[in-house]
C-alpha atoms as a PDB file:
ATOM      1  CA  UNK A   1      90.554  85.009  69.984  1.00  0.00           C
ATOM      2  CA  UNK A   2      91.909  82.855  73.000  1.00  0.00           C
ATOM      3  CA  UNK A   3      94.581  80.595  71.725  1.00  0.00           C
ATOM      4  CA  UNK A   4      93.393  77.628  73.345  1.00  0.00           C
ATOM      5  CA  UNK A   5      90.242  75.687  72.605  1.00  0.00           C
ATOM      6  CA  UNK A   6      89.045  74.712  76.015  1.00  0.00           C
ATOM      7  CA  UNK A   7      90.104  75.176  79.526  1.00  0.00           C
ATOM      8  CA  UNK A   8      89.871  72.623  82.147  1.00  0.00           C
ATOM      9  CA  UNK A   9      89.328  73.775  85.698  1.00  0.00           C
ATOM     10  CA  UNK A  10      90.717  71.154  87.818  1.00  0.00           C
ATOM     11  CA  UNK A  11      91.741  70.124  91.148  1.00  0.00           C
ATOM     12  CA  UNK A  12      95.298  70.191  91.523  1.00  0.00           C
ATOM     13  CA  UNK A  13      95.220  69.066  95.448  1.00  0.00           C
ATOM     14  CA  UNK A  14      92.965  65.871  94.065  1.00  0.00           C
ATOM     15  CA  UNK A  15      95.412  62.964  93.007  1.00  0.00           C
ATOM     16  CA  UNK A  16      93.093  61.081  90.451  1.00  0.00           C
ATOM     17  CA  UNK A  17      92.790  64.426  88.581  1.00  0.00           C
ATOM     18  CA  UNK A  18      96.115  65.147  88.458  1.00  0.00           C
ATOM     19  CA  UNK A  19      96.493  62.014  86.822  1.00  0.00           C
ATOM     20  CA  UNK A  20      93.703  62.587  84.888  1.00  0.00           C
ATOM     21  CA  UNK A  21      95.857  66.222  83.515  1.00  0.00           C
ATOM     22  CA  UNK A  22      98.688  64.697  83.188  1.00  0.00           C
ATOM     23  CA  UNK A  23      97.264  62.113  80.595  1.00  0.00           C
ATOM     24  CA  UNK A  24      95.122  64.938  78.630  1.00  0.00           C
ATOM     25  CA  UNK A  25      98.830  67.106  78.813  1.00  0.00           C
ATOM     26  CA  UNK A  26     100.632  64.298  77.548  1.00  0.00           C
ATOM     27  CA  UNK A  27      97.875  64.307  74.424  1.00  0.00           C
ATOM     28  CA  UNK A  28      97.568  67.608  74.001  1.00  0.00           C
ATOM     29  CA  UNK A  29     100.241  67.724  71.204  1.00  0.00           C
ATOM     30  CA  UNK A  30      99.023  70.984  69.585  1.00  0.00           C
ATOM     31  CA  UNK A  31      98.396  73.129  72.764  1.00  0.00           C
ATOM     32  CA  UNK A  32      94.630  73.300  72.368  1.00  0.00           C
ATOM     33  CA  UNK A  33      93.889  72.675  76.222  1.00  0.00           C
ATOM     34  CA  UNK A  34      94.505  75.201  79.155  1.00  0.00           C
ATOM     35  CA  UNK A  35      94.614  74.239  82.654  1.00  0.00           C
ATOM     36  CA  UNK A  36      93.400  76.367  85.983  1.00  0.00           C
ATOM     37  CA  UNK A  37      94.011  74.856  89.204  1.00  0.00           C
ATOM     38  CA  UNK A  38      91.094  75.486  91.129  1.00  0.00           C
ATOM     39  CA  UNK A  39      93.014  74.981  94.639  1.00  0.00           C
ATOM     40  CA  UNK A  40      95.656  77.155  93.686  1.00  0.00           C
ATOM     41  CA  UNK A  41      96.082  79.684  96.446  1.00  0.00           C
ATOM     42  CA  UNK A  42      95.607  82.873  93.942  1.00  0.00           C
ATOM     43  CA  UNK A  43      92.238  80.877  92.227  1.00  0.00           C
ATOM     44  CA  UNK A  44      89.780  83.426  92.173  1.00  0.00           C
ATOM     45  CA  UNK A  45      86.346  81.665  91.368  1.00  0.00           C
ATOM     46  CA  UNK A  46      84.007  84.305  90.937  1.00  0.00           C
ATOM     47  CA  UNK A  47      85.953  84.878  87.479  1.00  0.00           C
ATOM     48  CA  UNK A  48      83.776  81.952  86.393  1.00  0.00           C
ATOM     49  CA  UNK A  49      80.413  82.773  88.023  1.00  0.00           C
ATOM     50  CA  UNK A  50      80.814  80.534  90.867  1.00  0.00           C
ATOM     51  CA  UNK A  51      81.650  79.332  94.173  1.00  0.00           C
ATOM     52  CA  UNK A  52      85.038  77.417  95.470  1.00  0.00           C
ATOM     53  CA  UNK A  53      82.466  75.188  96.282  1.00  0.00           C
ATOM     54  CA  UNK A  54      80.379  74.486  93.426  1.00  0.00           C
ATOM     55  CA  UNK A  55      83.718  74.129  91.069  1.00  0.00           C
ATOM     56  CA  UNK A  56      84.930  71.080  93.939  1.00  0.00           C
ATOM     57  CA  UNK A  57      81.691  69.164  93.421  1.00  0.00           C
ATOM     58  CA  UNK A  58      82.195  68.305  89.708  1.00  0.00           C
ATOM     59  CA  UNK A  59      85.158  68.882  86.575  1.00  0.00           C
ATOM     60  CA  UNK A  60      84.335  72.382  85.187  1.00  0.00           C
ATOM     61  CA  UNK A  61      85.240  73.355  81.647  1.00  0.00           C
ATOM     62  CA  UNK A  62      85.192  76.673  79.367  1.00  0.00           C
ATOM     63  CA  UNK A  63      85.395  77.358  75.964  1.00  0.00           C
ATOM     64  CA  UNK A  64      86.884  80.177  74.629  1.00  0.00           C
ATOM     65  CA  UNK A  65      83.011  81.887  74.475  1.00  0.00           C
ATOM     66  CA  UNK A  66      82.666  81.818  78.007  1.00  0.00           C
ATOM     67  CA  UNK A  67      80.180  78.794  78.106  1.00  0.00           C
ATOM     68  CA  UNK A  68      80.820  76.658  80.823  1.00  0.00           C
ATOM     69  CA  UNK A  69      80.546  72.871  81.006  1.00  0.00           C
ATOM     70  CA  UNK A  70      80.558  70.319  83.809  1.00  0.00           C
ATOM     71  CA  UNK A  71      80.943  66.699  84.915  1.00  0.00           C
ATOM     72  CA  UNK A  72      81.446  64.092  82.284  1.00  0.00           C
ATOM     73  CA  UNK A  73      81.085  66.962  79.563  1.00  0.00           C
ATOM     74  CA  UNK A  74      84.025  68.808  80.560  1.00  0.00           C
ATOM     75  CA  UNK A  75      86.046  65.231  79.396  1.00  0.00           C
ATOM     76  CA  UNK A  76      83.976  65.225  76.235  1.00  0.00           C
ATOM     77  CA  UNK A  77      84.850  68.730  75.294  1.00  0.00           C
ATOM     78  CA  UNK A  78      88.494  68.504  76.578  1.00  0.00           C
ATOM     79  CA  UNK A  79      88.961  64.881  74.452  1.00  0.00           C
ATOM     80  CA  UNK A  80      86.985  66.538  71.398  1.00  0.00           C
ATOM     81  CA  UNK A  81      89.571  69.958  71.159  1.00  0.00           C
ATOM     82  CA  UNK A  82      92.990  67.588  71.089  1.00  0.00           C
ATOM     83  CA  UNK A  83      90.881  65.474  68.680  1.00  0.00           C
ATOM     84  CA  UNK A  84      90.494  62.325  70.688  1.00  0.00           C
ATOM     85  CA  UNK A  85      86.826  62.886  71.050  1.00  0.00           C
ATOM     86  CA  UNK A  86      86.048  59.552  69.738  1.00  0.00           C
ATOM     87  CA  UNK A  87      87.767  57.844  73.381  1.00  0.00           C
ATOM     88  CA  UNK A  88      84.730  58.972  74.903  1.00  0.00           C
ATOM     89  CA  UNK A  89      82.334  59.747  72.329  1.00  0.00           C
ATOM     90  CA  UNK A  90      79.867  56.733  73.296  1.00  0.00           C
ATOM     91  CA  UNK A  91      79.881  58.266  76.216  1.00  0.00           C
ATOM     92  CA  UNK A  92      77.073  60.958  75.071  1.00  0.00           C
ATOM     93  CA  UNK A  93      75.341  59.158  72.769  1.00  0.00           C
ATOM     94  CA  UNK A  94      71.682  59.778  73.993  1.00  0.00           C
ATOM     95  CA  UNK A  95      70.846  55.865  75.574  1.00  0.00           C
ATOM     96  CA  UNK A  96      74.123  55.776  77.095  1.00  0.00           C
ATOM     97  CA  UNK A  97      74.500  59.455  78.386  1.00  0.00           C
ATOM     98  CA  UNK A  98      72.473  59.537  81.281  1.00  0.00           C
ATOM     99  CA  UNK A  99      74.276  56.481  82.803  1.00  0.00           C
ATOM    100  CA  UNK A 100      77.822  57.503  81.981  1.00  0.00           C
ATOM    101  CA  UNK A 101      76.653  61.113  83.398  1.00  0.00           C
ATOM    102  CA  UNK A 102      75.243  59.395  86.449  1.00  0.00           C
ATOM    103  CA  UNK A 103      78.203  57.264  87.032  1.00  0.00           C
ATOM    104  CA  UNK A 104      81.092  60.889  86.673  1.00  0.00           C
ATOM    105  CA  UNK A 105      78.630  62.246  89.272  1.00  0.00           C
ATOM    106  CA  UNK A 106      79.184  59.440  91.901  1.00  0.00           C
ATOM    107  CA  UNK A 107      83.168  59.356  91.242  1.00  0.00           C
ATOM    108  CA  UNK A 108      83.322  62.771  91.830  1.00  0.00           C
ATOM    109  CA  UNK A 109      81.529  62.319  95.164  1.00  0.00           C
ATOM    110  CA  UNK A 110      83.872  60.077  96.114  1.00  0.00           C
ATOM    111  CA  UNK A 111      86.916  61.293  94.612  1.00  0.00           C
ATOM    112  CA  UNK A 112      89.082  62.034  97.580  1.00  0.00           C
ATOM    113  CA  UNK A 113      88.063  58.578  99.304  1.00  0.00           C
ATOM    114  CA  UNK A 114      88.903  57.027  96.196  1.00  0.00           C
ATOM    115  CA  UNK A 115      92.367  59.008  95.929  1.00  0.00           C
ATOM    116  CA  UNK A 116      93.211  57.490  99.579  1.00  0.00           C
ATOM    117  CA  UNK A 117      92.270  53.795  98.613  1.00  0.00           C
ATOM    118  CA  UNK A 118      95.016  53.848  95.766  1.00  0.00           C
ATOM    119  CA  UNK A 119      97.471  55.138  98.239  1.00  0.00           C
ATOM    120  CA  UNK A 120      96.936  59.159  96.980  1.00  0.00           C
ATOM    121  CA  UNK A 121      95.924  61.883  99.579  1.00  0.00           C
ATOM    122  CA  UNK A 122      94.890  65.705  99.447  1.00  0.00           C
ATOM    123  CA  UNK A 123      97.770  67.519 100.641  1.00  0.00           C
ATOM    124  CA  UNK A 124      96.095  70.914 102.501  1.00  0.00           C
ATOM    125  CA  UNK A 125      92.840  69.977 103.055  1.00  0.00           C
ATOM    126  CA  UNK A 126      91.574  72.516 100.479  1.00  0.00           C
ATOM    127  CA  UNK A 127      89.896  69.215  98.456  1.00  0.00           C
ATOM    128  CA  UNK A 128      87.312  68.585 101.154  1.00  0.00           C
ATOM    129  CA  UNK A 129      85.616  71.911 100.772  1.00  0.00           C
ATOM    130  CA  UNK A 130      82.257  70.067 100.768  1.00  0.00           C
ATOM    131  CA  UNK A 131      80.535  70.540  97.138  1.00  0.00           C
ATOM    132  CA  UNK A 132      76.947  72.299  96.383  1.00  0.00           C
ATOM    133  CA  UNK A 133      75.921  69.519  94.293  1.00  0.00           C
END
């Protein structure tokens, strides 16, 4: 049994996401979250079934199973295991869902651009790896 109850696969060269980890780290009082940096130099993707590429086009999550999640239900999951699932619960309740799905999917396409605007850059280039998706 993995002592963690879901890992986050995350950009560490993307500055919104870091910010993003460092808010779930800060919540994370029990330890229930684990962190991979996908643009770590030693990141090894096929671990996970997929492609540098198809993990920099959305959030990818695992629980300790092995099933995978993505986009806007990686958050859900991560919120849910340090108990704060109720921040974003609404955000999968079935009417709302597809637009709050929709709307992950189009901030993650623009991540990066979005990362410069607030002054925030991708340091080695790594980031831009253009996504599958």
């Amino acid at each position: 049994m993995k002592d963690w109850k879901f890992k986050v696969l995350y950009d560490g060269e993307c500055p919104l996401c870091r910010l993003e980890v460092q808010w779930l780290q800060y919540l994370d009082r029990s330890g229930n979250l684990a962190w991979e940096d996908i643009a770590a130099p030693d990141f090894d993707p096929s671990l996970y079934e997929c492609t540098l590429s198809d993990l920099m086009g959305t959030l990818y999550g695992v629980l300790p199973d092995g099933r995978k999640t993505h986009g806007l239900e990686t958050f859900r999951q991560a919120y849910r295991a340090i108990g704060k699932g109720w921040l974003v619960g609404f955000t999968g309740w079935p009417v709302l869902r597809p637009f709050f799905d929709w709307l992950y999917k189009l901030f993650a396409k623009h991540r990066i651009r979005l990362g410069r605007f607030f002054g925030r850059s991708c340091g080695s280039g790594r980031c831009s790896i253009p996504p599958q998706r």
